[in-house]
C-alpha atoms as a PDB file:
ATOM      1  CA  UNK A   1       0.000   0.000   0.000  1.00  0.00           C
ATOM      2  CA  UNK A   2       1.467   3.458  -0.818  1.00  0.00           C
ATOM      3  CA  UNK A   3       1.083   4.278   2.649  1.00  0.00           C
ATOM      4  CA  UNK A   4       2.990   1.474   4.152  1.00  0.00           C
ATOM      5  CA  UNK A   5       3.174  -0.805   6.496  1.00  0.00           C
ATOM      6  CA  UNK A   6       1.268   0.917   8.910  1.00  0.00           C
ATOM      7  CA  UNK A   7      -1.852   1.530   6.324  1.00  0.00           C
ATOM      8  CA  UNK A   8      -1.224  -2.182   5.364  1.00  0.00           C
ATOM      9  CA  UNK A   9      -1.550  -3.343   8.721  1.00  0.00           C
ATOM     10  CA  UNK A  10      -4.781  -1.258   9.288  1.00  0.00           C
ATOM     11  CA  UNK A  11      -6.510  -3.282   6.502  1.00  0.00           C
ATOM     12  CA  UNK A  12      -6.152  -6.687   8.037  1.00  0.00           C
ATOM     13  CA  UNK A  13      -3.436  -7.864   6.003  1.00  0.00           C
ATOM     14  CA  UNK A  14      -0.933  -9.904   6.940  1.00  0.00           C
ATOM     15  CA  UNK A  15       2.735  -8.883   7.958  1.00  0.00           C
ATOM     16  CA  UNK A  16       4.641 -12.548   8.415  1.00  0.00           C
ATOM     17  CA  UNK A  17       6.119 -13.419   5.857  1.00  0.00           C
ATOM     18  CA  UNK A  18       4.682 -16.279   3.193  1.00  0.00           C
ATOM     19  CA  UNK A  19       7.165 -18.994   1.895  1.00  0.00           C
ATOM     20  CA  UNK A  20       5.396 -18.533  -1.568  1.00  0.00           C
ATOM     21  CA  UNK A  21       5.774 -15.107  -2.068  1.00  0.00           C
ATOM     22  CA  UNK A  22       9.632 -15.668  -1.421  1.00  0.00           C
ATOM     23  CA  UNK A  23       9.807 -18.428  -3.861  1.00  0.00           C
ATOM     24  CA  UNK A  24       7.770 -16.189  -6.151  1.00  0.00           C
ATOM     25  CA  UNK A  25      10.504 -13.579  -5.972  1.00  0.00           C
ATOM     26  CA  UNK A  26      13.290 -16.444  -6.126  1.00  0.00           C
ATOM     27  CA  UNK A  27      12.056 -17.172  -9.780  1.00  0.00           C
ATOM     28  CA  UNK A  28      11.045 -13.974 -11.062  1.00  0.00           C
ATOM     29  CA  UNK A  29      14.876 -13.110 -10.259  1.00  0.00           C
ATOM     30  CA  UNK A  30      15.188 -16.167 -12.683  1.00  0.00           C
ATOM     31  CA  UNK A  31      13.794 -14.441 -15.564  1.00  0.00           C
ATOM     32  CA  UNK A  32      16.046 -12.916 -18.698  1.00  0.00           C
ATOM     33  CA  UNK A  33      14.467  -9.531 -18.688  1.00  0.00           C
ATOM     34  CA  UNK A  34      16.141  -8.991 -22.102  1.00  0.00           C
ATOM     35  CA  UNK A  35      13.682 -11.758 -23.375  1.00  0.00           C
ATOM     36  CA  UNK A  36      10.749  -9.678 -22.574  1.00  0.00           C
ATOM     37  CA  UNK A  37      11.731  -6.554 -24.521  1.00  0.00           C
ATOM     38  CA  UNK A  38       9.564  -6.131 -27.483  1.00  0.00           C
ATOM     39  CA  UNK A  39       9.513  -3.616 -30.589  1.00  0.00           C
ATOM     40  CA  UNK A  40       6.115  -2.393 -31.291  1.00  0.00           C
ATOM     41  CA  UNK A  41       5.643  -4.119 -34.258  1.00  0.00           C
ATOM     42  CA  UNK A  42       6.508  -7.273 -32.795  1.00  0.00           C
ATOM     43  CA  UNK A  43       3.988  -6.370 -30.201  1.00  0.00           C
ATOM     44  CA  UNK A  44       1.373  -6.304 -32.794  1.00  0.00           C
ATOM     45  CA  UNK A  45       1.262  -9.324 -33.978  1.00  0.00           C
ATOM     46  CA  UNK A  46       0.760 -11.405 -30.736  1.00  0.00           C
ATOM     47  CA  UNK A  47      -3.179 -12.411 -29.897  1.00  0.00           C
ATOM     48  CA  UNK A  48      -4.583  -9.911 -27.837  1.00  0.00           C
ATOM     49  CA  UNK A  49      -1.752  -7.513 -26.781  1.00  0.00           C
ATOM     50  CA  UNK A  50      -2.763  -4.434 -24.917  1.00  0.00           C
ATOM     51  CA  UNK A  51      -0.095  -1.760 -24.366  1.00  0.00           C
ATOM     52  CA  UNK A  52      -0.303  -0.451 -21.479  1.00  0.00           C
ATOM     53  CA  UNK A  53       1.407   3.152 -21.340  1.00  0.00           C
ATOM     54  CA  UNK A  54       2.588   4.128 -17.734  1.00  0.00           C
ATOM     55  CA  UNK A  55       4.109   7.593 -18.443  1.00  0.00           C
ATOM     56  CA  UNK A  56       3.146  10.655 -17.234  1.00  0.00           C
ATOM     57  CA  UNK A  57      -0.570  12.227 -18.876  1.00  0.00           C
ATOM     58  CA  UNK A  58       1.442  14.757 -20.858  1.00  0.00           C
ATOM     59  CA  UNK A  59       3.627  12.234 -22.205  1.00  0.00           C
ATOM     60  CA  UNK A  60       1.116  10.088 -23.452  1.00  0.00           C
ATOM     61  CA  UNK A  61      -0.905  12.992 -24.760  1.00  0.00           C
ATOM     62  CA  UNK A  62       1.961  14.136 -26.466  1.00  0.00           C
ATOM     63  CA  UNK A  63       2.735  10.621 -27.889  1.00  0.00           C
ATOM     64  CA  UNK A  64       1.045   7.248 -27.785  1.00  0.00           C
ATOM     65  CA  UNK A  65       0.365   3.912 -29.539  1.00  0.00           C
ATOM     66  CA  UNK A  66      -3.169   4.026 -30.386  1.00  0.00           C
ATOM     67  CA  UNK A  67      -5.459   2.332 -28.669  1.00  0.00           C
ATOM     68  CA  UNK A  68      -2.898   2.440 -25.401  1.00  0.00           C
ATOM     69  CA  UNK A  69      -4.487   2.388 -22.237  1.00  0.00           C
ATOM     70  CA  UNK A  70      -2.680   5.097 -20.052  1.00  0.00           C
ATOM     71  CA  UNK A  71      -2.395   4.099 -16.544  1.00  0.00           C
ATOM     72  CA  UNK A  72      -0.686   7.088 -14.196  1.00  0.00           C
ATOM     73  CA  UNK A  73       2.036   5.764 -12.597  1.00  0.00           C
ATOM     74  CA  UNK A  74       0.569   7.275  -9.198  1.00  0.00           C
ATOM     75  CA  UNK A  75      -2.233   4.961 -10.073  1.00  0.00           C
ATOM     76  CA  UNK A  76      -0.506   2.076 -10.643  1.00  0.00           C
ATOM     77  CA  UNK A  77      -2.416  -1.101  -9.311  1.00  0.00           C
ATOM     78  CA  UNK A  78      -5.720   0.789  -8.305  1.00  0.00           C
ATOM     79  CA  UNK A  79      -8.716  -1.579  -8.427  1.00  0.00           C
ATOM     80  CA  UNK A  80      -9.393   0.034 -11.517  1.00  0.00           C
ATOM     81  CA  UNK A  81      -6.379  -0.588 -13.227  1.00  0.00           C
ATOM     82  CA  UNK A  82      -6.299  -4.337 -12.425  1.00  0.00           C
ATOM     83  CA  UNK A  83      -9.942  -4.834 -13.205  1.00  0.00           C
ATOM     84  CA  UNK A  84      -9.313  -3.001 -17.089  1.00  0.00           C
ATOM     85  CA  UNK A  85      -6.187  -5.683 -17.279  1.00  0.00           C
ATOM     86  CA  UNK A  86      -7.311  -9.192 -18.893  1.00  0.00           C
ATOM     87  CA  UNK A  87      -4.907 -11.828 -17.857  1.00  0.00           C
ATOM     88  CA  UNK A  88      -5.597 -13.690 -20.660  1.00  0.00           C
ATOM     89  CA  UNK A  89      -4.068 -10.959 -23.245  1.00  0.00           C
ATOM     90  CA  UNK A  90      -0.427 -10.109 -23.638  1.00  0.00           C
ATOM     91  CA  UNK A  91       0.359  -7.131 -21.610  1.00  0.00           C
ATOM     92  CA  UNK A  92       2.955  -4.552 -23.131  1.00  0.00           C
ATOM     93  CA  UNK A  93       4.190  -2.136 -20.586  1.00  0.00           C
ATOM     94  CA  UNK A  94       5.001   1.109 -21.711  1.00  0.00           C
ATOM     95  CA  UNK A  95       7.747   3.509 -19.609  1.00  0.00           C
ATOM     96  CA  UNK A  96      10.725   6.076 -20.636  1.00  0.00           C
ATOM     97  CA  UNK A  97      12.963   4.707 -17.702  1.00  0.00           C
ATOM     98  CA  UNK A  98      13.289   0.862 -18.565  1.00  0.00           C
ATOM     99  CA  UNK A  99      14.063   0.129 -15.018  1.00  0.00           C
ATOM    100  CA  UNK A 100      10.669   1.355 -13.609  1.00  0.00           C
ATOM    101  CA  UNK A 101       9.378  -0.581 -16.866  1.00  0.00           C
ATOM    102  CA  UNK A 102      10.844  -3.795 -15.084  1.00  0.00           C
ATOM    103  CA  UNK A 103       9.566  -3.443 -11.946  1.00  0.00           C
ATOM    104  CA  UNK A 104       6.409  -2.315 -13.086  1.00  0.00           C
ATOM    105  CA  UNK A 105       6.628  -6.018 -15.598  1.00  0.00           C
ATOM    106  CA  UNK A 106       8.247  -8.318 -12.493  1.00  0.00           C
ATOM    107  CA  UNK A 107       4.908  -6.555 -10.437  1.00  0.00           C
ATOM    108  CA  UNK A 108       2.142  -8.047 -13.193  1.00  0.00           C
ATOM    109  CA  UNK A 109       4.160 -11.087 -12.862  1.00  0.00           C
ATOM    110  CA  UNK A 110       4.426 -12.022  -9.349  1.00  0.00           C
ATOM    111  CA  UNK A 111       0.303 -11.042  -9.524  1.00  0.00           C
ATOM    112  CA  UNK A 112       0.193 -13.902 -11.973  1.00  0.00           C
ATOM    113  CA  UNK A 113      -0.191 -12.276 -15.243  1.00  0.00           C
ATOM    114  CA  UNK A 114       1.240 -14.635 -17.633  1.00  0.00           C
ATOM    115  CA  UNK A 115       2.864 -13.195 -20.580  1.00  0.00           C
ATOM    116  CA  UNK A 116       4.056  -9.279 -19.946  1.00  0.00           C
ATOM    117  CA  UNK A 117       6.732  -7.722 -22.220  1.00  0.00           C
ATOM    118  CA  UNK A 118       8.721  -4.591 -21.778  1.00  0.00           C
ATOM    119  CA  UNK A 119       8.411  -2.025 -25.274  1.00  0.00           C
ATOM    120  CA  UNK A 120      11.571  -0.938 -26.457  1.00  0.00           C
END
């Protein structure tokens, strides 16, 4: 929760740690990250992609795939959000910083989204 443990604590949910979360984390550490890097065109062909733009409103104003579903990064995870995501399409994550792109991709993926790539 963004505001943090305290906030998560007030909401009931658990604090101990889970030994499947940890093994979770163990494999996404696994993953070639370079493997999930996409070009937009390469994007397109896959069944059911939906790019999913997390750069600022200006930026995507300014700029976007069509069709792109913005998500602000402030918003990142909202009930919203994760009720417009289908697991059952590929998920293209659009970010400038490719870092934040990563965590934002290793995030879908430890929330069992299946196939996630990064745009270049």
């Amino acid at each position: 929760m963004r505001d943090g443990i305290k906030t998560w604590k007030e909401a009931g949910y658990s604090t101990e740690g889970r030994l499947k979360l940890l093994n979770d984390l163990i494999d996404v550490n696994k993953i070639n990250f370079g493997a999930l890097c996409i070009t937009e065109k390469d994007a397109k062909k896959l069944k059911n992609c939906t790019f999913v733009d997390f750069r600022d409103k200006s930026k995507y104003e300014k700029n976007h795939i069509k069709g792109a579903n913005h998500v602000d990064y402030s918003d990142m995870f909202s009930k919203p959000m994760m009720e417009e995501l289908n697991k059952s399409n590929s998920l293209i994550i659009i970010h400038d910083a490719q870092t934040v792109a990563g965590v934002i991709a290793t995030t879908l993926k430890l929330m069992d989204y299946p196939d996630v790539y990064i745009l270049k």
